[in-house]
Every structure is written in structure tokens, then in C-alpha cells.
C-alpha atoms as a PDB file:
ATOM      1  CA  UNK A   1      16.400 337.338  28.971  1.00  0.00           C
ATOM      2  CA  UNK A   2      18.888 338.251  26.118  1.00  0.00           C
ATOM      3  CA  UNK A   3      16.965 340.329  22.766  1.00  0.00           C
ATOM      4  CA  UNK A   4      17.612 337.456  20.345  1.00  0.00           C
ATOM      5  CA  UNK A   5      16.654 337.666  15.876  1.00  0.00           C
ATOM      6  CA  UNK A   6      18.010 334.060  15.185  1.00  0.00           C
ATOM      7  CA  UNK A   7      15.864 332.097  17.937  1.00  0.00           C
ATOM      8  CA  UNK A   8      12.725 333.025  19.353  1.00  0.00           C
ATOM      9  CA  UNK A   9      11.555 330.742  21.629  1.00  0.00           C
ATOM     10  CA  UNK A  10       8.359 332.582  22.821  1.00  0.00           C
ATOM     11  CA  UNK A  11       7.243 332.438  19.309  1.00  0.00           C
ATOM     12  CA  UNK A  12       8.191 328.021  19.417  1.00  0.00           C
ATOM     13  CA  UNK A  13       6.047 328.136  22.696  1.00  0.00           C
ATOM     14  CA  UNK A  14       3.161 329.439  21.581  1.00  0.00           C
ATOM     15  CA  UNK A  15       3.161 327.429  18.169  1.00  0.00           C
ATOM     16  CA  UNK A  16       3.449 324.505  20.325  1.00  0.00           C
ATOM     17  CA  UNK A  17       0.439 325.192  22.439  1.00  0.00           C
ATOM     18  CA  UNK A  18      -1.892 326.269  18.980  1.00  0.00           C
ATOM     19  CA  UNK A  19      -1.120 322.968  18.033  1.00  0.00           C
ATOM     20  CA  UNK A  20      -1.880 321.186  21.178  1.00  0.00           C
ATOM     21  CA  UNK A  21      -5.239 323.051  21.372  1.00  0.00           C
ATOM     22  CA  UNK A  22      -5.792 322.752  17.808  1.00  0.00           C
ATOM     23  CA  UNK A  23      -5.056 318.912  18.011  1.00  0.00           C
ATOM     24  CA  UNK A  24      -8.005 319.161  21.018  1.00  0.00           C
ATOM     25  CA  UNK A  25     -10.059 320.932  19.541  1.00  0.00           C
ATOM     26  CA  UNK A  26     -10.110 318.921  15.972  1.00  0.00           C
ATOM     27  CA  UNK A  27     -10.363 315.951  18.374  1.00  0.00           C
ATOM     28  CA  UNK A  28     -13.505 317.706  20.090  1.00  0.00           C
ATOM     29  CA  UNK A  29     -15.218 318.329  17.055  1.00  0.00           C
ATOM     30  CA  UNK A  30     -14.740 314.327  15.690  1.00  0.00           C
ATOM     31  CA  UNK A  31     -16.657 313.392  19.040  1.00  0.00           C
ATOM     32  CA  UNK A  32     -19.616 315.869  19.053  1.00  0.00           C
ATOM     33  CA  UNK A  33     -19.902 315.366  15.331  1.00  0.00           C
ATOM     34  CA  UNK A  34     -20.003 311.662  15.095  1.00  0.00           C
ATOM     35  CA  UNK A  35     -21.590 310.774  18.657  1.00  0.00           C
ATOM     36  CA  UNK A  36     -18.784 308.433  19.515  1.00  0.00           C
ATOM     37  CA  UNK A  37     -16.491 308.645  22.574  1.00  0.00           C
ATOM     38  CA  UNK A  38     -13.371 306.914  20.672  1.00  0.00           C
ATOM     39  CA  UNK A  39     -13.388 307.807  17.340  1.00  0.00           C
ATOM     40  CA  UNK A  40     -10.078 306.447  16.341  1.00  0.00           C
ATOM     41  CA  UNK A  41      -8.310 303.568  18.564  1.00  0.00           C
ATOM     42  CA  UNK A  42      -5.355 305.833  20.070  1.00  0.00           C
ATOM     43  CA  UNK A  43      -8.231 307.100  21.777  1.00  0.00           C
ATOM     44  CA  UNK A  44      -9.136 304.177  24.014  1.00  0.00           C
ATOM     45  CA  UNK A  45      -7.915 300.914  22.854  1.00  0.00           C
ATOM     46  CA  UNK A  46      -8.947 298.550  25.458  1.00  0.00           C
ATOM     47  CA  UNK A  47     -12.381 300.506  25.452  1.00  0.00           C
ATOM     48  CA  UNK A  48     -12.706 299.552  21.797  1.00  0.00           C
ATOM     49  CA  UNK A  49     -11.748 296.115  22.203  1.00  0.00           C
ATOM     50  CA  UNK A  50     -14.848 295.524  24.750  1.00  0.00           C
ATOM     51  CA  UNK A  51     -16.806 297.486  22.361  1.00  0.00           C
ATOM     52  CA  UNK A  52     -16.291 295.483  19.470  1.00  0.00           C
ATOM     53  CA  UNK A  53     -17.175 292.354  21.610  1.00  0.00           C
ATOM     54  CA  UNK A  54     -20.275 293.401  22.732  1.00  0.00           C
ATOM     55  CA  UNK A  55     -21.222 294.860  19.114  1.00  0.00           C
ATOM     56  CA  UNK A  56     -21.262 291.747  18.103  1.00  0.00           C
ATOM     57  CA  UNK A  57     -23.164 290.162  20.599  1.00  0.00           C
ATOM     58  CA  UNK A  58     -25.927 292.317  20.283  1.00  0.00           C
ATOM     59  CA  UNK A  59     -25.733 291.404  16.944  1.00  0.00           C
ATOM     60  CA  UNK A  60     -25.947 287.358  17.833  1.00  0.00           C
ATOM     61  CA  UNK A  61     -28.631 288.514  19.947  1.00  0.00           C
ATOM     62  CA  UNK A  62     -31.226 290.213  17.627  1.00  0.00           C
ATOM     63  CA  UNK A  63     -30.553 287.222  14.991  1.00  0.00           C
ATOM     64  CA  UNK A  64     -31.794 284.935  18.262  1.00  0.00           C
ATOM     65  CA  UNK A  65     -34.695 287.191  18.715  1.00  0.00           C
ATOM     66  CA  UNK A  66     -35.447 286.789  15.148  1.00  0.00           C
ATOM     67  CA  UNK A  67     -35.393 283.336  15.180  1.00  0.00           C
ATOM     68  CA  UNK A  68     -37.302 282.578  18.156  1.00  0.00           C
ATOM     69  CA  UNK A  69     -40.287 284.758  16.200  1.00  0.00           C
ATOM     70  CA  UNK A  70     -39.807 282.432  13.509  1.00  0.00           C
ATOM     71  CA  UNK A  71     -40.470 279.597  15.886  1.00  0.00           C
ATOM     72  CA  UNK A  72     -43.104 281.452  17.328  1.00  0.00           C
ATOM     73  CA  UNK A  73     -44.737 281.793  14.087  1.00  0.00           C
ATOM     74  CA  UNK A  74     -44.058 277.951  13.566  1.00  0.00           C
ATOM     75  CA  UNK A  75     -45.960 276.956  16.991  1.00  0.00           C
ATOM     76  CA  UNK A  76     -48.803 279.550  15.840  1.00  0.00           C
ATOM     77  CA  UNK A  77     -49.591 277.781  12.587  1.00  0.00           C
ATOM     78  CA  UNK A  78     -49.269 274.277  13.784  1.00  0.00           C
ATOM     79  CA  UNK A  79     -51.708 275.416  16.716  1.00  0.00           C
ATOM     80  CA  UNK A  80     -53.972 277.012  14.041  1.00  0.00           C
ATOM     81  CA  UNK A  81     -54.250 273.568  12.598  1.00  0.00           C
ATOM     82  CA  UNK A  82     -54.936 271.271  15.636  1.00  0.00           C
ATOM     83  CA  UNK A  83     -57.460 273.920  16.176  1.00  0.00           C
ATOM     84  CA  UNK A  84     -58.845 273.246  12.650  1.00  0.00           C
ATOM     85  CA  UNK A  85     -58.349 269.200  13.327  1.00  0.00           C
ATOM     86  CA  UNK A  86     -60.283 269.666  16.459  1.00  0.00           C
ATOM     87  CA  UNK A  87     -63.577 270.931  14.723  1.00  0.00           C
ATOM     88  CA  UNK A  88     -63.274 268.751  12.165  1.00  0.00           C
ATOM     89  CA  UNK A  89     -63.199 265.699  14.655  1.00  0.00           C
ATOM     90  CA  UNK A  90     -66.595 267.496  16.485  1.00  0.00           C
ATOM     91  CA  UNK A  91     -68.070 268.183  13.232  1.00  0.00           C
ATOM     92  CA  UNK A  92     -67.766 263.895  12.297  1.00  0.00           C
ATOM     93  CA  UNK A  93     -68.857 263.783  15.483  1.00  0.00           C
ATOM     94  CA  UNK A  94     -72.241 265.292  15.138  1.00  0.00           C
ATOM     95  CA  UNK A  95     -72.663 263.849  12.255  1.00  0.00           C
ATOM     96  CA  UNK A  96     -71.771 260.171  13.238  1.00  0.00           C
ATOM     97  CA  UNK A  97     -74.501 261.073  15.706  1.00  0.00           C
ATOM     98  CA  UNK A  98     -77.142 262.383  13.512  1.00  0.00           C
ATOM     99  CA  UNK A  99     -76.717 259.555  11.592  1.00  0.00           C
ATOM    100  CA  UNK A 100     -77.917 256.974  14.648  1.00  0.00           C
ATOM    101  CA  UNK A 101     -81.241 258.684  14.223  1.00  0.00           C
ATOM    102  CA  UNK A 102     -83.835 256.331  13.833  1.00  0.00           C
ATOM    103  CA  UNK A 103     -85.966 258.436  11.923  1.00  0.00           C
ATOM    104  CA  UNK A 104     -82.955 259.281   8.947  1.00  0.00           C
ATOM    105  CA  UNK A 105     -83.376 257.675   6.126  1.00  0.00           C
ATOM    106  CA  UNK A 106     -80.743 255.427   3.997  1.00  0.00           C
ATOM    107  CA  UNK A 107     -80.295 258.304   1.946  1.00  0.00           C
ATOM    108  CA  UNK A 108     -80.183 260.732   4.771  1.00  0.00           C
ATOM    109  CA  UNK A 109     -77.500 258.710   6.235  1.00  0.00           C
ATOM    110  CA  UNK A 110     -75.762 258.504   2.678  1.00  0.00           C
ATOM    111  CA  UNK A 111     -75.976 262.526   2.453  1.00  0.00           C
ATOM    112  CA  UNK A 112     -73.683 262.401   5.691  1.00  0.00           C
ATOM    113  CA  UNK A 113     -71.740 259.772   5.020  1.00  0.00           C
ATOM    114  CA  UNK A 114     -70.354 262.254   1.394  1.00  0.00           C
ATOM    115  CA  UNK A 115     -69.425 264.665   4.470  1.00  0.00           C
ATOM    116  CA  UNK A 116     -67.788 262.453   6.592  1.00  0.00           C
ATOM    117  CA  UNK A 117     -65.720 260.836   4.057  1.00  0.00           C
ATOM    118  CA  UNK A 118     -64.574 264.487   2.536  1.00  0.00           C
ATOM    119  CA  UNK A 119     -63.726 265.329   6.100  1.00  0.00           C
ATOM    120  CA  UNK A 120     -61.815 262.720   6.468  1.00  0.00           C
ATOM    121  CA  UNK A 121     -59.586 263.883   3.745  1.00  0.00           C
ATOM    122  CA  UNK A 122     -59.689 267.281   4.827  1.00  0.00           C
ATOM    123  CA  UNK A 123     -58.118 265.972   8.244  1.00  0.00           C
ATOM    124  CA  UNK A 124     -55.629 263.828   6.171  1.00  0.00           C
ATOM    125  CA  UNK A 125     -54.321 266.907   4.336  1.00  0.00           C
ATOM    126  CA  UNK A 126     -53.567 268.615   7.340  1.00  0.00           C
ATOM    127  CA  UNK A 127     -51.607 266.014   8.562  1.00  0.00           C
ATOM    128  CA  UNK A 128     -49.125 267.000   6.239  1.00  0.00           C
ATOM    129  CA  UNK A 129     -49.425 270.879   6.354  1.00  0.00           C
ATOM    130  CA  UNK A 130     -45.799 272.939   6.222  1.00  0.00           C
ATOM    131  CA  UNK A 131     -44.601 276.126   7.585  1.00  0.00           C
ATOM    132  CA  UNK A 132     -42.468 277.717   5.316  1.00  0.00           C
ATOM    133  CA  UNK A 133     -41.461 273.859   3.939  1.00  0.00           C
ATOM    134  CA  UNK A 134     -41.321 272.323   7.641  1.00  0.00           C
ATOM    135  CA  UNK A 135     -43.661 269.665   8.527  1.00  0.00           C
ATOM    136  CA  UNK A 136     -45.619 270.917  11.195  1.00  0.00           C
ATOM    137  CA  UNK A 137     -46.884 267.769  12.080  1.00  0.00           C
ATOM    138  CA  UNK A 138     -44.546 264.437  12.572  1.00  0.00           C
ATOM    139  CA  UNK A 139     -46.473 261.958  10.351  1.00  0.00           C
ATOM    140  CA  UNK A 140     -44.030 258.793  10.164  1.00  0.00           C
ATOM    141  CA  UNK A 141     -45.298 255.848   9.503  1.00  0.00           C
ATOM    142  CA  UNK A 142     -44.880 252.845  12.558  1.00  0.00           C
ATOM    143  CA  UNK A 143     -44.751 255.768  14.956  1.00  0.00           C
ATOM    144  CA  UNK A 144     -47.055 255.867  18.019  1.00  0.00           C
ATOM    145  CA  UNK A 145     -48.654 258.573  19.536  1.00  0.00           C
ATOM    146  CA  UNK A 146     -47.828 259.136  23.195  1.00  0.00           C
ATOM    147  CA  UNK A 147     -44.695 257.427  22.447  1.00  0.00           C
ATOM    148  CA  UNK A 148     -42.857 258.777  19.408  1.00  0.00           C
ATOM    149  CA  UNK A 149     -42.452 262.475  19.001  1.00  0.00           C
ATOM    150  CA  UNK A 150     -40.528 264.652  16.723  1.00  0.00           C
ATOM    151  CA  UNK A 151     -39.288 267.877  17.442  1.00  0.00           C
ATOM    152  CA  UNK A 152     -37.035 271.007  16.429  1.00  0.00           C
ATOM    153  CA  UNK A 153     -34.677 272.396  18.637  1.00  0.00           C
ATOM    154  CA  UNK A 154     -34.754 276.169  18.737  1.00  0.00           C
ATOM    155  CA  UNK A 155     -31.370 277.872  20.024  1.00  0.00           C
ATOM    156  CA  UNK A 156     -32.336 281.070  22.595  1.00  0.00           C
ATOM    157  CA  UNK A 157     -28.774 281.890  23.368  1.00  0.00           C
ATOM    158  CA  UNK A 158     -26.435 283.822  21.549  1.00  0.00           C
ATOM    159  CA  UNK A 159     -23.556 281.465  23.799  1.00  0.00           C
ATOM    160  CA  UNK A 160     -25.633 278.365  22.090  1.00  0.00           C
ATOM    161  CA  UNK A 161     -24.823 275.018  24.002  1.00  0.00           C
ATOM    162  CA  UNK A 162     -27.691 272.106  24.907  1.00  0.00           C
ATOM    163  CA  UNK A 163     -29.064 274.847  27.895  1.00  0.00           C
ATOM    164  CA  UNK A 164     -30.350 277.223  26.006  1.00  0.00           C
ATOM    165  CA  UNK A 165     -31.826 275.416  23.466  1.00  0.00           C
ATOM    166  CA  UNK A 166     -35.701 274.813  23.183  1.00  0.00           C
ATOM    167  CA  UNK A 167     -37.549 271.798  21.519  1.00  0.00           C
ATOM    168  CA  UNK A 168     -40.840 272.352  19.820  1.00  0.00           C
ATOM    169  CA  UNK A 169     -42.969 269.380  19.484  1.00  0.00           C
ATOM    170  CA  UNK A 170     -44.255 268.574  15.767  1.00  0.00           C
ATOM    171  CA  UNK A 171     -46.919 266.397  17.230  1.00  0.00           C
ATOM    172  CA  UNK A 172     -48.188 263.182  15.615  1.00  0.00           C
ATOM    173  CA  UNK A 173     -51.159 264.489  14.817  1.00  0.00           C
ATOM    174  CA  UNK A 174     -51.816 261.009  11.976  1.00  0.00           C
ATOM    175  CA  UNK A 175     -50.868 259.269  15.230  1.00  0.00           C
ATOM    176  CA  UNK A 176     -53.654 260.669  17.353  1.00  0.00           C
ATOM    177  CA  UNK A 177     -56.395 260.054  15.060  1.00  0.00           C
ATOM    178  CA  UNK A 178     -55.197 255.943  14.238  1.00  0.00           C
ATOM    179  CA  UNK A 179     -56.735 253.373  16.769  1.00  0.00           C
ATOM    180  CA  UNK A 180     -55.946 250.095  17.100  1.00  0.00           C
ATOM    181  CA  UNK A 181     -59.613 248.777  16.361  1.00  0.00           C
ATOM    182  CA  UNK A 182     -62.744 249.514  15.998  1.00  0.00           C
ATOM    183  CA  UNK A 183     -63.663 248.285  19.677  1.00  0.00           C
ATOM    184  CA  UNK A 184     -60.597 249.800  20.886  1.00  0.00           C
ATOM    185  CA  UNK A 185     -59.702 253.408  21.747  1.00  0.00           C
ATOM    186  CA  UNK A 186     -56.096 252.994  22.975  1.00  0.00           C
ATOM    187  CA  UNK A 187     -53.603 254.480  19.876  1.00  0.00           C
ATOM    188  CA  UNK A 188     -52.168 252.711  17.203  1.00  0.00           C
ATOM    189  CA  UNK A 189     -48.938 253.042  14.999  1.00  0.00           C
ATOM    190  CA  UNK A 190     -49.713 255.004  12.058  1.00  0.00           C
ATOM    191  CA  UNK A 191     -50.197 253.695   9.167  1.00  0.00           C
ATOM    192  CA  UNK A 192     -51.751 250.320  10.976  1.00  0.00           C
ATOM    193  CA  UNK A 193     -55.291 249.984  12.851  1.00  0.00           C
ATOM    194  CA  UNK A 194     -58.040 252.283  11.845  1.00  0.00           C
ATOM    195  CA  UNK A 195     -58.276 256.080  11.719  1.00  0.00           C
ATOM    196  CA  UNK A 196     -60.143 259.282  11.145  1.00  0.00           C
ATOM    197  CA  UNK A 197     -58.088 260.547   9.047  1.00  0.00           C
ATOM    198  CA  UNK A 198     -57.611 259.071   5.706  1.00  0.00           C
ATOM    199  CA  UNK A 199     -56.730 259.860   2.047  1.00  0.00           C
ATOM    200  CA  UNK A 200     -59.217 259.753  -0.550  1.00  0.00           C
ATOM    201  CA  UNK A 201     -60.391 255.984  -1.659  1.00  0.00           C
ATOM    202  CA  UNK A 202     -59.560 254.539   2.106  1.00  0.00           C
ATOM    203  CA  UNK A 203     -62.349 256.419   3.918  1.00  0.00           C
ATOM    204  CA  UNK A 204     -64.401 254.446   6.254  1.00  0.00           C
ATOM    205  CA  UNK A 205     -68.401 254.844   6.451  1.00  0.00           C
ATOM    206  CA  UNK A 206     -70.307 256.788   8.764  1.00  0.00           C
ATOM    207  CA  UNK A 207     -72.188 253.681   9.673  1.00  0.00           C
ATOM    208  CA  UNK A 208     -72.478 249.707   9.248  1.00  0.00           C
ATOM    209  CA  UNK A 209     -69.650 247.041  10.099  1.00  0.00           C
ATOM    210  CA  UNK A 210     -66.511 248.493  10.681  1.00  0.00           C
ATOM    211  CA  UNK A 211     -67.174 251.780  11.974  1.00  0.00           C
ATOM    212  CA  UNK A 212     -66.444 253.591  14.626  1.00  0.00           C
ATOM    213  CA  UNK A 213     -68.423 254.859  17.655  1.00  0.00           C
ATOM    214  CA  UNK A 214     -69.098 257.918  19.038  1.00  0.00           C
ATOM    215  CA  UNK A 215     -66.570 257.137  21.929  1.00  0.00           C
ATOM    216  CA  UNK A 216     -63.557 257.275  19.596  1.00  0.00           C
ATOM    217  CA  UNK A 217     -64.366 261.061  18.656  1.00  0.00           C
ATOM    218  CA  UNK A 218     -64.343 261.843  21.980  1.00  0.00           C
ATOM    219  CA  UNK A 219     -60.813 260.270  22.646  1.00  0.00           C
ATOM    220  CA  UNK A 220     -59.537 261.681  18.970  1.00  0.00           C
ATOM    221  CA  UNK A 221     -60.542 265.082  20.708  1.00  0.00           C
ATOM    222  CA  UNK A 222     -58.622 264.734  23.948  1.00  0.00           C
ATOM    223  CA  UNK A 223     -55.429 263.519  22.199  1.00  0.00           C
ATOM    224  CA  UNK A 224     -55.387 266.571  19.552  1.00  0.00           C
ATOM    225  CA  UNK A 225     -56.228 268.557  23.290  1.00  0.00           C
ATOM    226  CA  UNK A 226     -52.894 266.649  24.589  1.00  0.00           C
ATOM    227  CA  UNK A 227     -51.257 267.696  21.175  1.00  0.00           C
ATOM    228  CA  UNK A 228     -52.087 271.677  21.416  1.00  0.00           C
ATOM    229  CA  UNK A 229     -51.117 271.554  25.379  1.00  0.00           C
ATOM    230  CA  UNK A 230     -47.676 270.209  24.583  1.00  0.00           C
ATOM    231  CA  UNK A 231     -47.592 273.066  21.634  1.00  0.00           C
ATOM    232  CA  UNK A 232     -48.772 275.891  23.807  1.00  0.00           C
ATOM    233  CA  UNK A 233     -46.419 274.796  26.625  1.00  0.00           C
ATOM    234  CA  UNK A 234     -43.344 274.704  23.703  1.00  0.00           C
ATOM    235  CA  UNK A 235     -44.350 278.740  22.588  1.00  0.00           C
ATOM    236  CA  UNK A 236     -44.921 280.082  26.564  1.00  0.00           C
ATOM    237  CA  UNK A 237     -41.266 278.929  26.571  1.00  0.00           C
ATOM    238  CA  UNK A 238     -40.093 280.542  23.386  1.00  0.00           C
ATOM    239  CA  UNK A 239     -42.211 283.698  24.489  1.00  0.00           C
ATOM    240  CA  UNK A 240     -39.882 284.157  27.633  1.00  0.00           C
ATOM    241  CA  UNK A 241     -36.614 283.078  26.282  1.00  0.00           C
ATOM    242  CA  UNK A 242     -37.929 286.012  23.739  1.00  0.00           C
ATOM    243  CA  UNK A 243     -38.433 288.358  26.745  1.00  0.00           C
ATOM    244  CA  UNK A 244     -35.172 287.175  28.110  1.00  0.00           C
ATOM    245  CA  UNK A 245     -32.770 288.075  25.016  1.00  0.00           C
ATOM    246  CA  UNK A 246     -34.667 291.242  23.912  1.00  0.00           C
ATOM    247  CA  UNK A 247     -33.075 292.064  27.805  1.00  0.00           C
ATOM    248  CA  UNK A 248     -30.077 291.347  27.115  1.00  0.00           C
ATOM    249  CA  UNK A 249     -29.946 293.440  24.297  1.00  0.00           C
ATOM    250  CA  UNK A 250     -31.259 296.402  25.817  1.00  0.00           C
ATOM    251  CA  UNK A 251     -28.845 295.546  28.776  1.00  0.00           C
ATOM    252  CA  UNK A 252     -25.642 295.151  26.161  1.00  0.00           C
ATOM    253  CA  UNK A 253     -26.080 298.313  24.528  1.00  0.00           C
ATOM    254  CA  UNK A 254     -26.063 300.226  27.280  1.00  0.00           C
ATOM    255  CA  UNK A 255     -23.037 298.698  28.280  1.00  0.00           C
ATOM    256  CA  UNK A 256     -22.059 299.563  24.777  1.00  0.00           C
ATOM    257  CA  UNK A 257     -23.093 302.957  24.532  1.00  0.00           C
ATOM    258  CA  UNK A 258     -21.438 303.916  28.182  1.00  0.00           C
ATOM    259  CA  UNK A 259     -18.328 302.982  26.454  1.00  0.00           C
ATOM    260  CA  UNK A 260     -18.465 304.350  23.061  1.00  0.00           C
ATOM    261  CA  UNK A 261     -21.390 307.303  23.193  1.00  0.00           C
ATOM    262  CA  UNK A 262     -19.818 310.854  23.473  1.00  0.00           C
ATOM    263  CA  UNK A 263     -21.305 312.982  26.633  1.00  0.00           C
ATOM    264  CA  UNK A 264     -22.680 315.698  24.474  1.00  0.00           C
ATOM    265  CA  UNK A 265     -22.231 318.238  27.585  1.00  0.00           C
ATOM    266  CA  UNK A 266     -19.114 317.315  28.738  1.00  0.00           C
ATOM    267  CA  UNK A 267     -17.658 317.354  25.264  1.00  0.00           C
ATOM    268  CA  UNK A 268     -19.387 320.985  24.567  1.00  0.00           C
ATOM    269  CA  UNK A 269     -17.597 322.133  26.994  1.00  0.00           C
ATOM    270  CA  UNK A 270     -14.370 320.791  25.935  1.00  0.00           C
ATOM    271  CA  UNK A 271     -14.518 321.906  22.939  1.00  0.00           C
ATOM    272  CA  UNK A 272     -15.834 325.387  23.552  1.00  0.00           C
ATOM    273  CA  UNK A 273     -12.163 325.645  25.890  1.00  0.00           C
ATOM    274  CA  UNK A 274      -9.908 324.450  23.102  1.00  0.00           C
ATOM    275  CA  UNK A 275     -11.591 326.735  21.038  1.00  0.00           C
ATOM    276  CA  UNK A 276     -10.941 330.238  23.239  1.00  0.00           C
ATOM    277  CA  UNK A 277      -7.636 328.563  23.546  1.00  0.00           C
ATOM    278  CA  UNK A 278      -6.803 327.710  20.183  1.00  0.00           C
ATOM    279  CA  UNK A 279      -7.396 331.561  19.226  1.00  0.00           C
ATOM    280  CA  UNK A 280      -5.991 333.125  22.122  1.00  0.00           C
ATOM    281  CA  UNK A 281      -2.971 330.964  21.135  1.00  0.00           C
ATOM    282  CA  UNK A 282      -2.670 332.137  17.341  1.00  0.00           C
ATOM    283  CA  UNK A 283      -3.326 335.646  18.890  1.00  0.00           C
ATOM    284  CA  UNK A 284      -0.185 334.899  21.139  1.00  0.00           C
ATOM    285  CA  UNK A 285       1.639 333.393  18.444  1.00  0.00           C
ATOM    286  CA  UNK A 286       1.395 336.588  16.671  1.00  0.00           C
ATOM    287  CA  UNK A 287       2.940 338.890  19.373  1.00  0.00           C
ATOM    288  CA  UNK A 288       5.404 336.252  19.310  1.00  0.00           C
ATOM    289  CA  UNK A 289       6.696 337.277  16.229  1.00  0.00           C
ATOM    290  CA  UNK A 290       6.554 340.357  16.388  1.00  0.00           C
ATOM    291  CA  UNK A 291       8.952 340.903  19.526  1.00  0.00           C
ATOM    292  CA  UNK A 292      12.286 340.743  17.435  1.00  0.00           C
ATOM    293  CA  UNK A 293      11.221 343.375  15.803  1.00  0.00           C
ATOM    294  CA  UNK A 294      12.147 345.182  18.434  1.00  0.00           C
ATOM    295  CA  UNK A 295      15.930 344.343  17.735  1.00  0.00           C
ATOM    296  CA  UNK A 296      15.666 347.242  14.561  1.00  0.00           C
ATOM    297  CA  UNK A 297      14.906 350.181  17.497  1.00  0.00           C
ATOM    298  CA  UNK A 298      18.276 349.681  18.849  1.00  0.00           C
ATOM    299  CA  UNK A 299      20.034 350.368  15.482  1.00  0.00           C
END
């Protein structure tokens, strides 16, 4: 090879290859310093574009999760207040009873008639409880209960469509408490027949004409009963569409994080190479230029 001062191609070689490695090595230290596999799209652009999808399905996903707690939280409260309902309905119930006592007098049986009357409201007010400005309970007036219901419809899938989509039951709790007469159990429209639940100045007495008997306690109980088994069956759903999404988040980002999460020991290694070969290269570069200098010994 001819002894050449204008062109020294050794010394273009080895600039070339400090580059390359330096390019590497720069590209090395972007990975191990921000975690990520790709850290700019050149890197793996079909990669990224599946990564950016399932980014933001995990995010769809969480806000799901989030929301099916919220209707969790819904079902809790509205369960917290048949179960309130319920002992309200046994506690008219023992007093309807103590008030059949022979041995009670008028004014005994006026004491627990003040009770019965308050709880009356009391079970009227909770007819119309909200969660978070929802009606938990459905309380519309000509509706039946066993007939009418009203519900909310609670979306569990981050693809949404009528599948994944589960309906709570607001219960017509006004509706299970409203007979149609005082010799009959069987339910009522609300806001017609007779009930135990009324607002202050419509109560009815704990004894004389027009009362009720013991036996409609009993079936005011198993309806509320029928009301907090269609409730309970509403959250054992939301509980395992919960389970179910939480899944397939955990499940996403690992499909996520094989694509886009730097191998911290593959890439340490990398970049430990590039790095011998980056300053072996500048080392190199350096001989490089000082070969024409050899040119000055032959004149």
C-alpha cells in the first residue's frame, strides 16, 4: 500500500468505527438509563405501535376497575340499608306484638304506638337514601314490586358492548313495604294500598281498625330478604368481573413490558462492549494519524 499525506484512509476507517461504537454505546446508555427497550421509534416501530395500544388499554382497564369499586360501594350502601329496613320491620314487629297484650294498658299501647309511627318515618326516609346523589332505592310511584325494577348498568369491559355490561338492581324497597289491604299480603303499587312505610302525618296505628297484623311483618321481611338477595347476587357479579379485569391488567402489562422493558443484563453487556470498543477505537484513531508522519523520515 502506497505512503500517502493527502488521504489517509486508515485514519477514515477508524473514525468510522468510533462513531459506530459511539452511536452504540450512546444508544446503550439511553436503554439502561431509562428502562425502556425502544427509546426513540427508529428503534422498533412496529414494537411501539403495539405498545402504545396496549398502554392504553391498561389504561381503559384500571378506569373499569375503578368503576366497578364504585358500584361495589353503591351495592354496599344500598345493602347497608335493607339491612337497616329489615330491623326496623322486626322492631314494629315486636312491638305490634307487645301491643296485643292483654294486660297493656291504653296508654301502654299509646307509648308504642309514638314508636311505631316514628319508625315508620324512619323506614320512609330510607326509601329515598342516595349514594353519592343516586337513588339507591327505585321509589316510583304506580310501580309494583316483583314486577317493576330499576336498575344501573355497570360497564366491566374496557371493549364495552351489551356483554360486558352488569345491571345492579335499585330495588323497590317503597314497593315492598305497600300492600294492597289490610286483609291482604300480596304487594301493591306504591303510592296506593297500605304500607309500613310512611311520611310523617300518614302513619297508621299500632292497633284498632285499619291496622295491620302481625302476618304482614313477616311478608314485609321476606320481600326486603328477596330485595338484598337480588343485591348480593348484582355485587358477587361485579366482584368477579373485578377479579377478571384486574387480570387483564396484570396480563397486558406484561405483554407491555416484554415489548418495551430493557433486559438490564443483556444491555450491560452491550454496553460494557461498545464501551472497550469505543476507546480502543479513538486509541486506533490516533495511530491513524500519526502514520503519515512517517512520510517526513524519507526526506
Amino acid at each position: 500500500m502506497a505512503l500517502s499525506i493527502l488521504s489517509n484512509t486508515a485514519a477514515t476507517k477508524a473514525a468510522f468505527a468510533m462513531n459506530s461504537n459511539n452511536v452504540q454505546l450512546n444508544k446503550s446508555l439511553n436503554r439502561l438509563s431509562s428502562g425502556k427497550q425502544i427509546v426513540t421509534p427508529a428503534d422498533d416501530a412496529g414494537g411501539l405501535a403495539v405498545s402504545m395500544k396496549l398502554g392504553s388499554s391498561i389504561a381503559r382497564n384500571k378506569s373499569i376497575v375503578a368503576n366497578i369499586q364504585n358500584a361495589m360501594s353503591f351495592g354496599e350502601v344500598q345493602d347497608g340499608a335493607l339491612s337497616s329496613a329489615a330491623k326496623i320491620v322486626d322492631r314494629m314487629a315486636e312491638l305490634k306484638a307487645l301491643s296485643l297484650d292483654v294486660m297493656k294498658s291504653s296508654t301502654d299501647v299509646e307509648n308504642y304506638n309514638t314508636e311505631f309511627k316514628a319508625l315508620q318515618n324512619q323506614l320512609h326516609d330510607l326509601t329515598s337514601e342516595k349514594f353519592n346523589g343516586v337513588s339507591l332505592f327505585n321509589s316510583t310511584s304506580g310501580q309494583t314490586f316483583g314486577t317493576n325494577s330499576d336498575t344501573i348498568e355497570v360497564v366491566t369491559s374496557d371493549q364495552g358492548g351489551s356483554g360486558s355490561v352488569v345491571s345492579m338492581s335499585k330495588g323497590l324497597l317503597l314497593g315492598a313495604l305497600t300492600f294492597k289491604s289490610t286483609s291482604d299480603t300480596d304487594a301493591e303499587a306504591v303510592g296506593s294500598g297500605v304500607a309500613l312505610a310512611n311520611a310523617s302525618g300518614s302513619e297508621i296505628d299500632i292497633s284498632g281498625s285499619g291496622t295491620l297484623s302481625l302476618a304482614f311483618f313477616a311478608k314485609a321481611t321476606e320481600n326486603i330478604a328477596t330485595l338484598r338477595a337480588t343485591s348480593a347476587a348484582g355485587l358477587a357479579r361485579l366482584q368477579l368481573a373485578e377479579d377478571h379485569v384486574r387480570l387483564t391488567v396484570a396480563n397486558l402489562e406484561a405483554a407491555n413490558s416484554r415489548i418495551m422493558d430493557v433486559d438490564v443484563a443483556a444491555e450491560s453487556t452491550r454496553f460494557a462492549k461498545y464501551n472497550i470498543l469505543s476507546q480502543v477505537s479513538a486509541a486506533m484513531l490516533v495511530q491513524a494519524n500519526q502514520t503519515p508522519a512517517t512520510a517526513l523520515m524519507l526526506l
